[in-house]
PDB file of N, CA and C in Angstrom:
ATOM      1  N   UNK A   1     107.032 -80.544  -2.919  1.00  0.00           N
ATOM      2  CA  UNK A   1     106.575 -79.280  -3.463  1.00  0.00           C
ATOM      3  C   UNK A   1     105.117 -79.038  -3.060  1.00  0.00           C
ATOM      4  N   UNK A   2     104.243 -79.605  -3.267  1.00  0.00           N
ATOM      5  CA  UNK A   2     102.636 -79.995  -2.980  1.00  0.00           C
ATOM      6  C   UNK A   2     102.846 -79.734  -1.232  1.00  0.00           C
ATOM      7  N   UNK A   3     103.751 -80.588  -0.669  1.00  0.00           N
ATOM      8  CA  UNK A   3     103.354 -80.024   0.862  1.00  0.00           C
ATOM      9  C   UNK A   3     104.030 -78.727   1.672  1.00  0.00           C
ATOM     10  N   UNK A   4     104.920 -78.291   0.605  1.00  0.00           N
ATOM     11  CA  UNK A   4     105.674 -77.089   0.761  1.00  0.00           C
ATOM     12  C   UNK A   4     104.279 -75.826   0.676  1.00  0.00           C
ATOM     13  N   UNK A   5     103.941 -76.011  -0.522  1.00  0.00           N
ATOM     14  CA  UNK A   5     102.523 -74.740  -1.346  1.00  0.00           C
ATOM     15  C   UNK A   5     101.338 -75.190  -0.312  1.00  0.00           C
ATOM     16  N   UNK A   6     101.018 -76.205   0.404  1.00  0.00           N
ATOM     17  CA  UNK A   6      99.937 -76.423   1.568  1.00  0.00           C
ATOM     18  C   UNK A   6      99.775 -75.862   2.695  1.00  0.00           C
ATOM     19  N   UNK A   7     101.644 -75.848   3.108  1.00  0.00           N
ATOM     20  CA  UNK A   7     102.277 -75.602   4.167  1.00  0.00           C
ATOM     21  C   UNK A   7     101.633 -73.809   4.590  1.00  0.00           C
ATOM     22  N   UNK A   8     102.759 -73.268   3.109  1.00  0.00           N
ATOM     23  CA  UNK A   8     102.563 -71.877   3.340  1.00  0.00           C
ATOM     24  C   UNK A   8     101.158 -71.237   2.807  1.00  0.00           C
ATOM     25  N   UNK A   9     100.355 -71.815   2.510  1.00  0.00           N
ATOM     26  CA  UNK A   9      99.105 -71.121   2.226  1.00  0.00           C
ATOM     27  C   UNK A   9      98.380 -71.369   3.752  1.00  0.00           C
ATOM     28  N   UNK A  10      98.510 -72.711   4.287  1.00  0.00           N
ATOM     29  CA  UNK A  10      97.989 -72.572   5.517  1.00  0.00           C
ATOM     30  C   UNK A  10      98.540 -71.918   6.861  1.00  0.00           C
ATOM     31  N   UNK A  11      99.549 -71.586   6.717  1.00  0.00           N
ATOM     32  CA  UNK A  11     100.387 -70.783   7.382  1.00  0.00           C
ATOM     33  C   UNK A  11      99.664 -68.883   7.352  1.00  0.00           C
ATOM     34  N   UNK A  12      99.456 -68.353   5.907  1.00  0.00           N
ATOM     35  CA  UNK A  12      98.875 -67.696   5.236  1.00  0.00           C
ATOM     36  C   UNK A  12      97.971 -67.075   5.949  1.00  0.00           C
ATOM     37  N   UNK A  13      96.655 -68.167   5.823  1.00  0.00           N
ATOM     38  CA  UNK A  13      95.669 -68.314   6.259  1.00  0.00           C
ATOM     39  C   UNK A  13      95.622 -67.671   7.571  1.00  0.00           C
ATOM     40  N   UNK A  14      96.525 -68.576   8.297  1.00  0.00           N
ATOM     41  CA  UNK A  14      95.921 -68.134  10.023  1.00  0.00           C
ATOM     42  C   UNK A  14      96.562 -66.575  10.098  1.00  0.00           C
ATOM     43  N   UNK A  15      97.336 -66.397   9.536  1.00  0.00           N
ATOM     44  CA  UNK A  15      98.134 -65.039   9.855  1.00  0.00           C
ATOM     45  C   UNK A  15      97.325 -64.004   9.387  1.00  0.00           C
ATOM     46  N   UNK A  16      96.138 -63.887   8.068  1.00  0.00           N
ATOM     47  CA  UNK A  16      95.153 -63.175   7.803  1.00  0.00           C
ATOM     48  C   UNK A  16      94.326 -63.015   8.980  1.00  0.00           C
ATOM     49  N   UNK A  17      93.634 -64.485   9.325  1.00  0.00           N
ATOM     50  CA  UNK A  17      92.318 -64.918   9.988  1.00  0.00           C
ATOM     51  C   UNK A  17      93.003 -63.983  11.660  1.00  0.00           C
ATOM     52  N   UNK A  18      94.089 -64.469  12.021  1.00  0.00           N
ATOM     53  CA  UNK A  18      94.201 -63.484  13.766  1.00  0.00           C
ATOM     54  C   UNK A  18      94.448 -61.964  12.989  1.00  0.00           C
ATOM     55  N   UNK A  19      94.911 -61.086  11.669  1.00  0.00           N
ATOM     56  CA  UNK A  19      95.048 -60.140  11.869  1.00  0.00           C
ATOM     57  C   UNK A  19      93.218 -59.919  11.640  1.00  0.00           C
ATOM     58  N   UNK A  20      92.503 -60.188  11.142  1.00  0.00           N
ATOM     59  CA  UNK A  20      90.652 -59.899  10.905  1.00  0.00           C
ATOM     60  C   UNK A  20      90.530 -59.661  12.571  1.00  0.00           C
ATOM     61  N   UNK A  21      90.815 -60.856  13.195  1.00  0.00           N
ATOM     62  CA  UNK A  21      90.148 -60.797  14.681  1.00  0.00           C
ATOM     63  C   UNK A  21      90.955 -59.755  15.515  1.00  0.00           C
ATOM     64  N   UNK A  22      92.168 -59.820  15.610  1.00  0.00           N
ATOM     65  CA  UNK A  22      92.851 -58.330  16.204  1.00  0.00           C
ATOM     66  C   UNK A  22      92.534 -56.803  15.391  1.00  0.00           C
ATOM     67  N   UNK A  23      91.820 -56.585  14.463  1.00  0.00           N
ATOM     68  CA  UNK A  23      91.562 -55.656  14.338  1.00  0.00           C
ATOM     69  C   UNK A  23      90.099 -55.795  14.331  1.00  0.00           C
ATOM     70  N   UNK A  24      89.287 -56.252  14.798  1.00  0.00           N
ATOM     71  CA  UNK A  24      87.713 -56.164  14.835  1.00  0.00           C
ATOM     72  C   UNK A  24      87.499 -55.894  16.077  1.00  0.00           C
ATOM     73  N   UNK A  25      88.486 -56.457  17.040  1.00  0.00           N
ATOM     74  CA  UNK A  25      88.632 -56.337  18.343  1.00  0.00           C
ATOM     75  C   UNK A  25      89.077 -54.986  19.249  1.00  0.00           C
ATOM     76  N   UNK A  26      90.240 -54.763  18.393  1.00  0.00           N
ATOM     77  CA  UNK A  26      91.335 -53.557  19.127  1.00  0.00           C
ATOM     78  C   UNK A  26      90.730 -52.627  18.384  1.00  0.00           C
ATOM     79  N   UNK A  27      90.945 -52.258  17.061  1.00  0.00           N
ATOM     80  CA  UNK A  27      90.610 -51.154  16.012  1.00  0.00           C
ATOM     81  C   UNK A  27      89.502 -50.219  16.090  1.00  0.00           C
ATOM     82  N   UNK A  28      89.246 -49.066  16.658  1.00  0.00           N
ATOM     83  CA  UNK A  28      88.001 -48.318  16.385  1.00  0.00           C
ATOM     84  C   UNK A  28      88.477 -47.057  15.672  1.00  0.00           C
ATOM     85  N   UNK A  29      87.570 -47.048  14.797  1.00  0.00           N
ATOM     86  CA  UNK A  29      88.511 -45.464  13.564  1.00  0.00           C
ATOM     87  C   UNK A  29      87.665 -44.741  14.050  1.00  0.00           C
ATOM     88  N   UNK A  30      88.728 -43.663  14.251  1.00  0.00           N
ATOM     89  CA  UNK A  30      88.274 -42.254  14.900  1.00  0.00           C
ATOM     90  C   UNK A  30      87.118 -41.832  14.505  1.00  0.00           C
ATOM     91  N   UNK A  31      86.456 -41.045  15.354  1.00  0.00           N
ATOM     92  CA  UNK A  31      85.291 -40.381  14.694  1.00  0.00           C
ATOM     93  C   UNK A  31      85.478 -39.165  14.382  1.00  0.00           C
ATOM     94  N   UNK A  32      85.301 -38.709  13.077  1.00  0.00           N
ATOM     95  CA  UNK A  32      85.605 -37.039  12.739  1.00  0.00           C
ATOM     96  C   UNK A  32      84.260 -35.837  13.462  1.00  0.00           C
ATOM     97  N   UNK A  33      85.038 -35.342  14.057  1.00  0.00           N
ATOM     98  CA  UNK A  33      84.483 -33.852  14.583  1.00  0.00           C
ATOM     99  C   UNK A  33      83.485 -33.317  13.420  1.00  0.00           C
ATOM    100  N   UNK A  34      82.291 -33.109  13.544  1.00  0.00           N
ATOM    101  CA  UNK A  34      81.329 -32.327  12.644  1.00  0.00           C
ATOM    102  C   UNK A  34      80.734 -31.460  13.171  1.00  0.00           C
ATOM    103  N   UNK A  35      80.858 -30.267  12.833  1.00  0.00           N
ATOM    104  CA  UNK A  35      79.626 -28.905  13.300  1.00  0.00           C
ATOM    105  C   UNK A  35      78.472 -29.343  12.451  1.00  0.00           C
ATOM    106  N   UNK A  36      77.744 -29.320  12.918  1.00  0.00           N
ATOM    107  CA  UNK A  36      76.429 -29.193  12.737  1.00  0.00           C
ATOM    108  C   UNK A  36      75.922 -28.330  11.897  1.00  0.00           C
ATOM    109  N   UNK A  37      75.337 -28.853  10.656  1.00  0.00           N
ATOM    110  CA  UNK A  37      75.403 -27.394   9.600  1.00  0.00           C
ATOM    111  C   UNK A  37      73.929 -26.697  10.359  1.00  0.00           C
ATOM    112  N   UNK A  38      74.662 -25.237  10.219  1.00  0.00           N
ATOM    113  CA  UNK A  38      73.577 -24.104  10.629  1.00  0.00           C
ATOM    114  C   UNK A  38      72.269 -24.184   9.783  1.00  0.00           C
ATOM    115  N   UNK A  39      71.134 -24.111   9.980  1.00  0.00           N
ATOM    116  CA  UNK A  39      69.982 -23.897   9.517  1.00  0.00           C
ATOM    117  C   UNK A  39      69.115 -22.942  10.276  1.00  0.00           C
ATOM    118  N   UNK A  40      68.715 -22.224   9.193  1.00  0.00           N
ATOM    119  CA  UNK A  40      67.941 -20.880   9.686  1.00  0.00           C
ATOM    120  C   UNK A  40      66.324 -21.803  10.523  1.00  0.00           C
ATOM    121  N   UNK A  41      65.724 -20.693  11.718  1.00  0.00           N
ATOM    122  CA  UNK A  41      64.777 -21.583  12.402  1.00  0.00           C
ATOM    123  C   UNK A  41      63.585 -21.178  11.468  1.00  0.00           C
ATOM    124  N   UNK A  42      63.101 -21.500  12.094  1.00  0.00           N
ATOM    125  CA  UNK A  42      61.286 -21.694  11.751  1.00  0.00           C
ATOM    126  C   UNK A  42      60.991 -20.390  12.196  1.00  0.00           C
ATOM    127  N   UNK A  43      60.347 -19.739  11.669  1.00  0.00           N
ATOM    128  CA  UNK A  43      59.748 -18.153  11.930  1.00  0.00           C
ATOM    129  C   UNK A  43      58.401 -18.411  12.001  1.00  0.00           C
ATOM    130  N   UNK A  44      57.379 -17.922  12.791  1.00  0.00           N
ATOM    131  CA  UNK A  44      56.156 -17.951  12.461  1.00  0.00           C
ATOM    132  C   UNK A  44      56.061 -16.436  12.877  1.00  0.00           C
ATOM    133  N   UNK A  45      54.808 -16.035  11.822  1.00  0.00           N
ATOM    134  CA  UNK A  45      54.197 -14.736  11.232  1.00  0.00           C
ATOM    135  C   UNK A  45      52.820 -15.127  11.237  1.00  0.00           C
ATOM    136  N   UNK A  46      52.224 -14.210  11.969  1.00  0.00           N
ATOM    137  CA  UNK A  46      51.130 -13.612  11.669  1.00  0.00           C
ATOM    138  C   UNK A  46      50.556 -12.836  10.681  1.00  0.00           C
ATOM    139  N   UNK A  47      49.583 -13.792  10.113  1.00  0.00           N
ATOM    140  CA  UNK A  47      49.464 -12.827   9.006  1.00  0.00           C
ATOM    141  C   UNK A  47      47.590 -12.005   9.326  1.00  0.00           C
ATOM    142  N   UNK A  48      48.084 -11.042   8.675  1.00  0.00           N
ATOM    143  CA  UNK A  48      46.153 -10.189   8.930  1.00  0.00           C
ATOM    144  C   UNK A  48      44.945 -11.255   8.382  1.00  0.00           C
ATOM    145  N   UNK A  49      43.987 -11.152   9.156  1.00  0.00           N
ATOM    146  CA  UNK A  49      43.114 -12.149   8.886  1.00  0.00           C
ATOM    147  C   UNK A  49      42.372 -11.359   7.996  1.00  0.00           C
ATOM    148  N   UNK A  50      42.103 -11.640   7.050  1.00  0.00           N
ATOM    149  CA  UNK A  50      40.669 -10.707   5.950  1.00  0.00           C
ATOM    150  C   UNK A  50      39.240 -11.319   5.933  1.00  0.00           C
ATOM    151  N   UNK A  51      38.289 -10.839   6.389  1.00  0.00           N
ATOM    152  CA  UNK A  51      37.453 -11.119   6.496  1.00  0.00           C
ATOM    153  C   UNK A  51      36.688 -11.222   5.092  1.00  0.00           C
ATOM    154  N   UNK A  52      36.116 -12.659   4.888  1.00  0.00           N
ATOM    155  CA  UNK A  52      35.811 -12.789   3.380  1.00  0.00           C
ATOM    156  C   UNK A  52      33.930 -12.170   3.061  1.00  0.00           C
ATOM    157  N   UNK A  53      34.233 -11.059   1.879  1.00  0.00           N
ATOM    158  CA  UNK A  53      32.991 -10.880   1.981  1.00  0.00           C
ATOM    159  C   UNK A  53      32.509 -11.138   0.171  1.00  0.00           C
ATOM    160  N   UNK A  54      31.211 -11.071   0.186  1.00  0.00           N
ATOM    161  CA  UNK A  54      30.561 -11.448  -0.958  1.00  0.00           C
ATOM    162  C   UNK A  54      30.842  -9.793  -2.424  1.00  0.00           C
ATOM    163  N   UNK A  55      31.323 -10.423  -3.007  1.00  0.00           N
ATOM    164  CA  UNK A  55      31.489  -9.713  -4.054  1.00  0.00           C
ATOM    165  C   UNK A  55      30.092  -9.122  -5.478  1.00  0.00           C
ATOM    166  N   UNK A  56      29.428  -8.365  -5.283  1.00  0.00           N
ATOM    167  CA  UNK A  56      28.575  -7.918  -5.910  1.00  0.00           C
ATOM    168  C   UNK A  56      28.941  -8.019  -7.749  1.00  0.00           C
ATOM    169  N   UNK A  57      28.471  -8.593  -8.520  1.00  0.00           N
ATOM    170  CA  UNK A  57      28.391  -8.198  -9.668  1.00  0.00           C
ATOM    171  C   UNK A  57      27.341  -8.068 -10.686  1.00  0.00           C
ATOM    172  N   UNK A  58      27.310  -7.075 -11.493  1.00  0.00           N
ATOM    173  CA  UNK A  58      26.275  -6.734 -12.157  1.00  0.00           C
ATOM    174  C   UNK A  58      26.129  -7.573 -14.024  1.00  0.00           C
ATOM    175  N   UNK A  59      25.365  -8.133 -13.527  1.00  0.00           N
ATOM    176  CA  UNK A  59      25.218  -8.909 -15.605  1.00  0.00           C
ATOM    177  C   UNK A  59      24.186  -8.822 -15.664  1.00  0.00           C
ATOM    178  N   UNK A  60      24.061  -9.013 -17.467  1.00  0.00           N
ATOM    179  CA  UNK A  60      23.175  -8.380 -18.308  1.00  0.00           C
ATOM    180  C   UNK A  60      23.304  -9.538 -18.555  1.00  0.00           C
ATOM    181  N   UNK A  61      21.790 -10.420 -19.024  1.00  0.00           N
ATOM    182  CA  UNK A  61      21.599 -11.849 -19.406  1.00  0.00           C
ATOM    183  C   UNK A  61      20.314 -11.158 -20.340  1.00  0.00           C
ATOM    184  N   UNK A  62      20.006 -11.823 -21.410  1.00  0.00           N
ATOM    185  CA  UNK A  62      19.566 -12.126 -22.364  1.00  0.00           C
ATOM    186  C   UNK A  62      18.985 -13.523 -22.713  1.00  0.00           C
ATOM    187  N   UNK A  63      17.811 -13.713 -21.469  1.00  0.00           N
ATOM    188  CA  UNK A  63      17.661 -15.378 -22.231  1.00  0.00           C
ATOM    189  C   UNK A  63      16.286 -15.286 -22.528  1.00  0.00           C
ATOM    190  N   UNK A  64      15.689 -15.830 -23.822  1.00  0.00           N
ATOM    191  CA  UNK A  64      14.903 -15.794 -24.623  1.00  0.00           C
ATOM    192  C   UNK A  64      14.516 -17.566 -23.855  1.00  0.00           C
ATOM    193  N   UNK A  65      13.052 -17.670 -23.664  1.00  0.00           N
ATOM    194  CA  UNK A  65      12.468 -18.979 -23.396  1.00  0.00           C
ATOM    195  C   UNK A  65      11.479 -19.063 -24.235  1.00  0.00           C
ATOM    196  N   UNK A  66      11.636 -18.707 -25.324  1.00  0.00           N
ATOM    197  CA  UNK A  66      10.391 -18.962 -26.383  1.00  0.00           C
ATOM    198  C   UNK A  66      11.031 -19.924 -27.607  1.00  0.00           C
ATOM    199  N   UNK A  67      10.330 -20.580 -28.526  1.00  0.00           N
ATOM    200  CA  UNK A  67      10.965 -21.152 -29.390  1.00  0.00           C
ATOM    201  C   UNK A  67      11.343 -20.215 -30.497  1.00  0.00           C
ATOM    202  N   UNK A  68      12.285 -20.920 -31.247  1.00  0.00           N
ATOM    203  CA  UNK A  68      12.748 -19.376 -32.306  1.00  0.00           C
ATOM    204  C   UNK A  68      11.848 -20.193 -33.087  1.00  0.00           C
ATOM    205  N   UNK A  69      11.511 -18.779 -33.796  1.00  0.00           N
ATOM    206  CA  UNK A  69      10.323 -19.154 -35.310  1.00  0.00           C
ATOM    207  C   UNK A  69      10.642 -19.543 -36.567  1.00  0.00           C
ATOM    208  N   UNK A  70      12.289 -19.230 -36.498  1.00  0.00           N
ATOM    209  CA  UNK A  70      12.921 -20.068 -38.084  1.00  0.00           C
ATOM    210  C   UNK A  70      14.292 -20.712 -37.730  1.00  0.00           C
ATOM    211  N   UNK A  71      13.919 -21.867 -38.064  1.00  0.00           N
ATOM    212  CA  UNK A  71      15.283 -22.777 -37.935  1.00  0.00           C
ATOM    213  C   UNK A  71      16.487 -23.041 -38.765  1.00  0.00           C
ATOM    214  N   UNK A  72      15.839 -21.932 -40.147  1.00  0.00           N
ATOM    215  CA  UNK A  72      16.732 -22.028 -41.159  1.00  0.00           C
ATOM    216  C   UNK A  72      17.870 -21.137 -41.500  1.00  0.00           C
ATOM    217  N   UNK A  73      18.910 -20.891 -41.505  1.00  0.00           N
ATOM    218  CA  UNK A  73      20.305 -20.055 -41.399  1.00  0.00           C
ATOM    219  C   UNK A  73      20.652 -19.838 -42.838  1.00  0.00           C
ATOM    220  N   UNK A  74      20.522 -18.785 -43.180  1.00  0.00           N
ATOM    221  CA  UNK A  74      21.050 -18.089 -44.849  1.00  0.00           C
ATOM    222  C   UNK A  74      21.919 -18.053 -44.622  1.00  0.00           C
ATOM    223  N   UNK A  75      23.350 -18.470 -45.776  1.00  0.00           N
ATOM    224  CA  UNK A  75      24.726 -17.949 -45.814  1.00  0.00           C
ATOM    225  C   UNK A  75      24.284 -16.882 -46.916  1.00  0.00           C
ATOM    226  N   UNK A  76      25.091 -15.880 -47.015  1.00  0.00           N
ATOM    227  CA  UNK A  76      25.734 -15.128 -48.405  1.00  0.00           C
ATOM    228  C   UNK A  76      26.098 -15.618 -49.137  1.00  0.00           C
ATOM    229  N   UNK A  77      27.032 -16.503 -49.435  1.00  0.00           N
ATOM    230  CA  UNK A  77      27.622 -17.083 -50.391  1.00  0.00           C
ATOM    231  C   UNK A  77      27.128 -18.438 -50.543  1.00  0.00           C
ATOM    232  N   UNK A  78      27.373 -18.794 -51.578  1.00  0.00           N
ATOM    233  CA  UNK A  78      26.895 -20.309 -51.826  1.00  0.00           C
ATOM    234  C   UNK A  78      28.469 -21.141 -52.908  1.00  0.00           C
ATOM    235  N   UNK A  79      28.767 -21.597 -51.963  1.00  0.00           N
ATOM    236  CA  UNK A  79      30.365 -22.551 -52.438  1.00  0.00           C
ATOM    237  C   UNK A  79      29.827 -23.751 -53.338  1.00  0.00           C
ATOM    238  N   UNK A  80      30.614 -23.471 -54.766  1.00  0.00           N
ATOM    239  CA  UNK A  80      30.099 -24.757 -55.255  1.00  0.00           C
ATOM    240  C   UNK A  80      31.297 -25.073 -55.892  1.00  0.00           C
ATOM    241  N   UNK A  81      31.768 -26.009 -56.415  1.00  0.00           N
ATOM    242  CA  UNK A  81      33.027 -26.814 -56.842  1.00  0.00           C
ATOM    243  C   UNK A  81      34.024 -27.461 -55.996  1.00  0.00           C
ATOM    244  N   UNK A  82      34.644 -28.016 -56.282  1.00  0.00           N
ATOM    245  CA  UNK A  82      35.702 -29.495 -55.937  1.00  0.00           C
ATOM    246  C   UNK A  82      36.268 -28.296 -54.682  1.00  0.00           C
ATOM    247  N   UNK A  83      36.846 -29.513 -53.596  1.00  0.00           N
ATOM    248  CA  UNK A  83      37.117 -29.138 -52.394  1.00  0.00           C
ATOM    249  C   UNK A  83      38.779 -28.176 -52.970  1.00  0.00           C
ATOM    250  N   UNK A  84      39.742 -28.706 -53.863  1.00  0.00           N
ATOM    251  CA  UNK A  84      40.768 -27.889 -54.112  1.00  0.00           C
ATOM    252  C   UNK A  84      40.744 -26.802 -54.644  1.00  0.00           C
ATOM    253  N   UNK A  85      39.777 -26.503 -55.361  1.00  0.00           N
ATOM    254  CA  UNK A  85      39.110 -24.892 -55.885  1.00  0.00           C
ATOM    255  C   UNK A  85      38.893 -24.194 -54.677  1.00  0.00           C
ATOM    256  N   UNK A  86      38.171 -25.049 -53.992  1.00  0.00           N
ATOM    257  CA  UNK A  86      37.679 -24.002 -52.533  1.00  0.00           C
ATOM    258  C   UNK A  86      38.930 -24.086 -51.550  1.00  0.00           C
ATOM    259  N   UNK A  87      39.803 -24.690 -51.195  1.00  0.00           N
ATOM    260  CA  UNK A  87      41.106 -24.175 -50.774  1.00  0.00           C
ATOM    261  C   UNK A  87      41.687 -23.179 -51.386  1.00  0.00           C
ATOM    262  N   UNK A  88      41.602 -23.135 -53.066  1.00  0.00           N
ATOM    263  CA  UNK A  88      42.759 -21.988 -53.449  1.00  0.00           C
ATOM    264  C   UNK A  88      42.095 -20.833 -53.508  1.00  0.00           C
ATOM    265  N   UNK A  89      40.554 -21.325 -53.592  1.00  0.00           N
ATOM    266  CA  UNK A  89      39.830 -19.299 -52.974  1.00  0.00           C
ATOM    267  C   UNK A  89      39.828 -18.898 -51.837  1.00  0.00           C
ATOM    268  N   UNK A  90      40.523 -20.021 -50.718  1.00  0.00           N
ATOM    269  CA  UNK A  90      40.689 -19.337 -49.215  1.00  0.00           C
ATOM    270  C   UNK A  90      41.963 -18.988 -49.110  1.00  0.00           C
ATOM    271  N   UNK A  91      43.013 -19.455 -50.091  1.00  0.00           N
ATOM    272  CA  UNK A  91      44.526 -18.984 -50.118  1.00  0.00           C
ATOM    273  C   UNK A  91      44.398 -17.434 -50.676  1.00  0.00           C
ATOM    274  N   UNK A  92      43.913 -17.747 -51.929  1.00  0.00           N
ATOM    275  CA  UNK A  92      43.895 -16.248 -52.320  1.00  0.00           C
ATOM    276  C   UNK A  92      42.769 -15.488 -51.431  1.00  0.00           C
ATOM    277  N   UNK A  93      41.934 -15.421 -50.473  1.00  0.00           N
ATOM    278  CA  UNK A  93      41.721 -14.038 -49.605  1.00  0.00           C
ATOM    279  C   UNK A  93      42.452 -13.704 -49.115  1.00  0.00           C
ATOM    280  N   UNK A  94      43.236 -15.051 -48.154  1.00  0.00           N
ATOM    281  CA  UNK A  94      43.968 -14.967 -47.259  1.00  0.00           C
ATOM    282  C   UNK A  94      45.342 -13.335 -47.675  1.00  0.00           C
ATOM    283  N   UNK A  95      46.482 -14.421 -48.995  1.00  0.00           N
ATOM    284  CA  UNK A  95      46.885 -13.652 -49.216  1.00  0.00           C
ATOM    285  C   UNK A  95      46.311 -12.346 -49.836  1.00  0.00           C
ATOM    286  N   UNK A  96      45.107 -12.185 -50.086  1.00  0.00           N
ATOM    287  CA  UNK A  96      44.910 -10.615 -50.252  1.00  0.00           C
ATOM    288  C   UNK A  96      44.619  -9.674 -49.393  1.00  0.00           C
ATOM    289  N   UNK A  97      43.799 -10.420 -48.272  1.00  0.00           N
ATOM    290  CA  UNK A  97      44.403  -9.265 -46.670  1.00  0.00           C
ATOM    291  C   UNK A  97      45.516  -9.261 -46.322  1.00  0.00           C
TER     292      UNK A  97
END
């Protein structure tokens, strides 16, 4: 039995191994026909050359090089109490505009 299952596996064997080499040898798979996909060419355009020119603009500047004479900033109002008081008097303007 053992040299029967030796027999035919090596038998097997070579009958794989010459069909590998007769078809590596003989076998070439066709090559399929392809068109060439169309692609549009390259266009070149001229485009108008613009000659770059300097753009004029007119500003109004305001710069003061003197020192200012008071450094101190008045509010109108003067906020006094706990930070959640002063949230719910910015809720209620809010909702009153």
């Amino acid at each position: 039995m053992d040299r029967e299952f030796l027999f035919c596996s090596l038998i097997l064997w070579q009958i794989g191994f010459i069909v590998y080499l007769l078809l590596n040898k003989f076998y070439q798979p066709k090559k399929l026909f392809t068109q060439p996909s169309v692609r549009p060419s390259v266009v070149e355009v001229d485009l108008p050359k613009k000659k770059i020119e300097h753009v004029d603009i007119e500003m109004k500047k305001q710069i003061n090089t003197q020192k200012p004479t008071s450094a101190y900033v008045k509010s109108d109002e003067v906020i006094k109490g706990k930070v959640k008081t002063q949230k719910n008097k910015l809720k209620e303007l809010i909702r009153g505009l």
